[in-house]
Protein backbone atom coordinates (compact mmCIF):
# COMPACT_ATOMS: atom_id res chain seq x y z
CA UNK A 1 3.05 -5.47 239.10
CA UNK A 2 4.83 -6.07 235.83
CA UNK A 3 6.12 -3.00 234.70
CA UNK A 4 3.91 -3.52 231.05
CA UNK A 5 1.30 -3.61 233.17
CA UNK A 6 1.64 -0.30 235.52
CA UNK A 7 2.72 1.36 232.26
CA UNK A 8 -1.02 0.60 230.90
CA UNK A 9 -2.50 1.41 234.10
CA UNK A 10 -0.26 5.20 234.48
CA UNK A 11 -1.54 5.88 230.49
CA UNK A 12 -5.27 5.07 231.36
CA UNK A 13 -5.17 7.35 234.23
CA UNK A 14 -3.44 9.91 232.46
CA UNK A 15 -6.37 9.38 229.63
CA UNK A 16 -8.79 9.96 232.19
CA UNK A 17 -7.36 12.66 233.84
CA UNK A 18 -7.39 14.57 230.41
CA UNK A 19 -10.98 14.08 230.87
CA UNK A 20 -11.62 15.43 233.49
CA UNK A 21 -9.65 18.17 233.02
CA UNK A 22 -11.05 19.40 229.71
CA UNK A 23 -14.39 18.64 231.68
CA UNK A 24 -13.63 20.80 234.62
CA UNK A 25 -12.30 23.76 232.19
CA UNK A 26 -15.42 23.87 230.43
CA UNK A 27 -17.30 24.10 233.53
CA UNK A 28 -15.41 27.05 234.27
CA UNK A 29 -16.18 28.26 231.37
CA UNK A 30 -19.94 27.69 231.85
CA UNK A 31 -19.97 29.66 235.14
CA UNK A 32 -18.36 32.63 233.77
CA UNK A 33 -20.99 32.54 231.02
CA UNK A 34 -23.06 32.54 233.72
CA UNK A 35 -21.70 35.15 235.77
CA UNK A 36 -21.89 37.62 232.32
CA UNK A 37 -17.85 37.42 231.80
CA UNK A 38 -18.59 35.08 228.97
CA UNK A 39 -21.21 35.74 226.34
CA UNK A 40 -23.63 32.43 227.21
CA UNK A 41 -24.66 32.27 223.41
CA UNK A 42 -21.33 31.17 222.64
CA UNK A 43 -19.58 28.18 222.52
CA UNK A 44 -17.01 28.79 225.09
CA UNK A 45 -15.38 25.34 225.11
CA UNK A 46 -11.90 23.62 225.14
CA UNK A 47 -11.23 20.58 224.00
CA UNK A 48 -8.28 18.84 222.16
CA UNK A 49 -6.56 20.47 219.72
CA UNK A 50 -6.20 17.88 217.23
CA UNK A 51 -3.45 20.15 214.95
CA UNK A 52 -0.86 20.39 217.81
CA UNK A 53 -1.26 16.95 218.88
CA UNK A 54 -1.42 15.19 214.92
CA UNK A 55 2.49 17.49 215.06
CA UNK A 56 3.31 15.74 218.23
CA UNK A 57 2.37 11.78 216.89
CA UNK A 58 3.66 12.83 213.25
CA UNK A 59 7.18 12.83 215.04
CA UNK A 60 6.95 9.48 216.67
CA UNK A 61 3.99 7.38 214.30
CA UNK A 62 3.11 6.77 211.20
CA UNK A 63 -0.31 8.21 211.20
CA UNK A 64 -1.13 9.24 207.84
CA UNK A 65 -4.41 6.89 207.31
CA UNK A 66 -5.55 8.31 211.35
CA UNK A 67 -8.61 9.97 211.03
CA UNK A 68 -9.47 12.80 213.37
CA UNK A 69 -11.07 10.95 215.94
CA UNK A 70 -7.84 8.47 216.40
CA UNK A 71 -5.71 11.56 216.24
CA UNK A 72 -8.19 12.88 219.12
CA UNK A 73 -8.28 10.17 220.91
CA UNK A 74 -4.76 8.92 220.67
CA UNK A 75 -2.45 8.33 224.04
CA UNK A 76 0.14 11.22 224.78
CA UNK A 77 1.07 10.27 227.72
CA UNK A 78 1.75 12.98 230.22
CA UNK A 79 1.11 16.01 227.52
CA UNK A 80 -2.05 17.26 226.71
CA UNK A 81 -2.98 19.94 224.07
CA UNK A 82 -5.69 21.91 224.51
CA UNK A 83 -7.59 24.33 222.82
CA UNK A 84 -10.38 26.73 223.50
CA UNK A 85 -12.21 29.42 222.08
CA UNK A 86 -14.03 31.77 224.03
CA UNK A 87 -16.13 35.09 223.47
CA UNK A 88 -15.68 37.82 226.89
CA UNK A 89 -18.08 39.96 227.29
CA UNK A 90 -17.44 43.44 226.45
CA UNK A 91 -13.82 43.18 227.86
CA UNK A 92 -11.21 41.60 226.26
CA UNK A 93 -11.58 41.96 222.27
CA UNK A 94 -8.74 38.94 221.41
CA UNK A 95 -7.01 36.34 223.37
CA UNK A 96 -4.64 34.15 222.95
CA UNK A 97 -3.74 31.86 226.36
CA UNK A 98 -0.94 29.39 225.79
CA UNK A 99 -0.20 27.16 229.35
CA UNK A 100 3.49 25.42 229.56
CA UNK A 101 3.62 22.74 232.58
CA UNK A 102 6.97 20.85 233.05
């Protein structure tokens, strides 16, 4: 393959894979809600978080007419920035979890 082309291919793969990551995260989340170590009224969910990665394109892009979706949706190649909020039940009062993978 033409190296364009298996460049395209790696970033849609990565795209998805951000997917179904966030996807299987909040499932976690869902069956601790259901287990009682999450309150299930809550929102408990992750999902991009849009500040850390408009930072990340603001130092390589010109993205000052991106909305939030683009921002959102926008290819980061192999990072991802996630964020979740969360509500324990009757354990843990604050959390913050920060995850580093190199």
């Amino acid at each position: 393959l033409h190296p364009r082309v298996r460049r395209q291919r790696q970033m849609c793969i990565r795209d998805s894979n951000k997917v179904m990551f966030l996807a299987a995260i909040n499932q976690y989340f869902a069956a601790l809600a259901r287990q009682g170590a999450l309150y299930e009224s809550a929102e408990n969910k992750a999902e991009i978080d849009i500040a850390a990665q408009q930072e990340w394109l603001e130092q390589k892009y010109d993205i000052s007419d991106w909305t939030e979706d683009q921002i959102r949706q926008a290819k980061t190649g192999s990072i991802v920035f996630v964020t979740a909020n969360v509500t324990f039940s009757d354990a843990i009062e604050d959390l913050r979890f920060r995850i580093s993978m190199e």
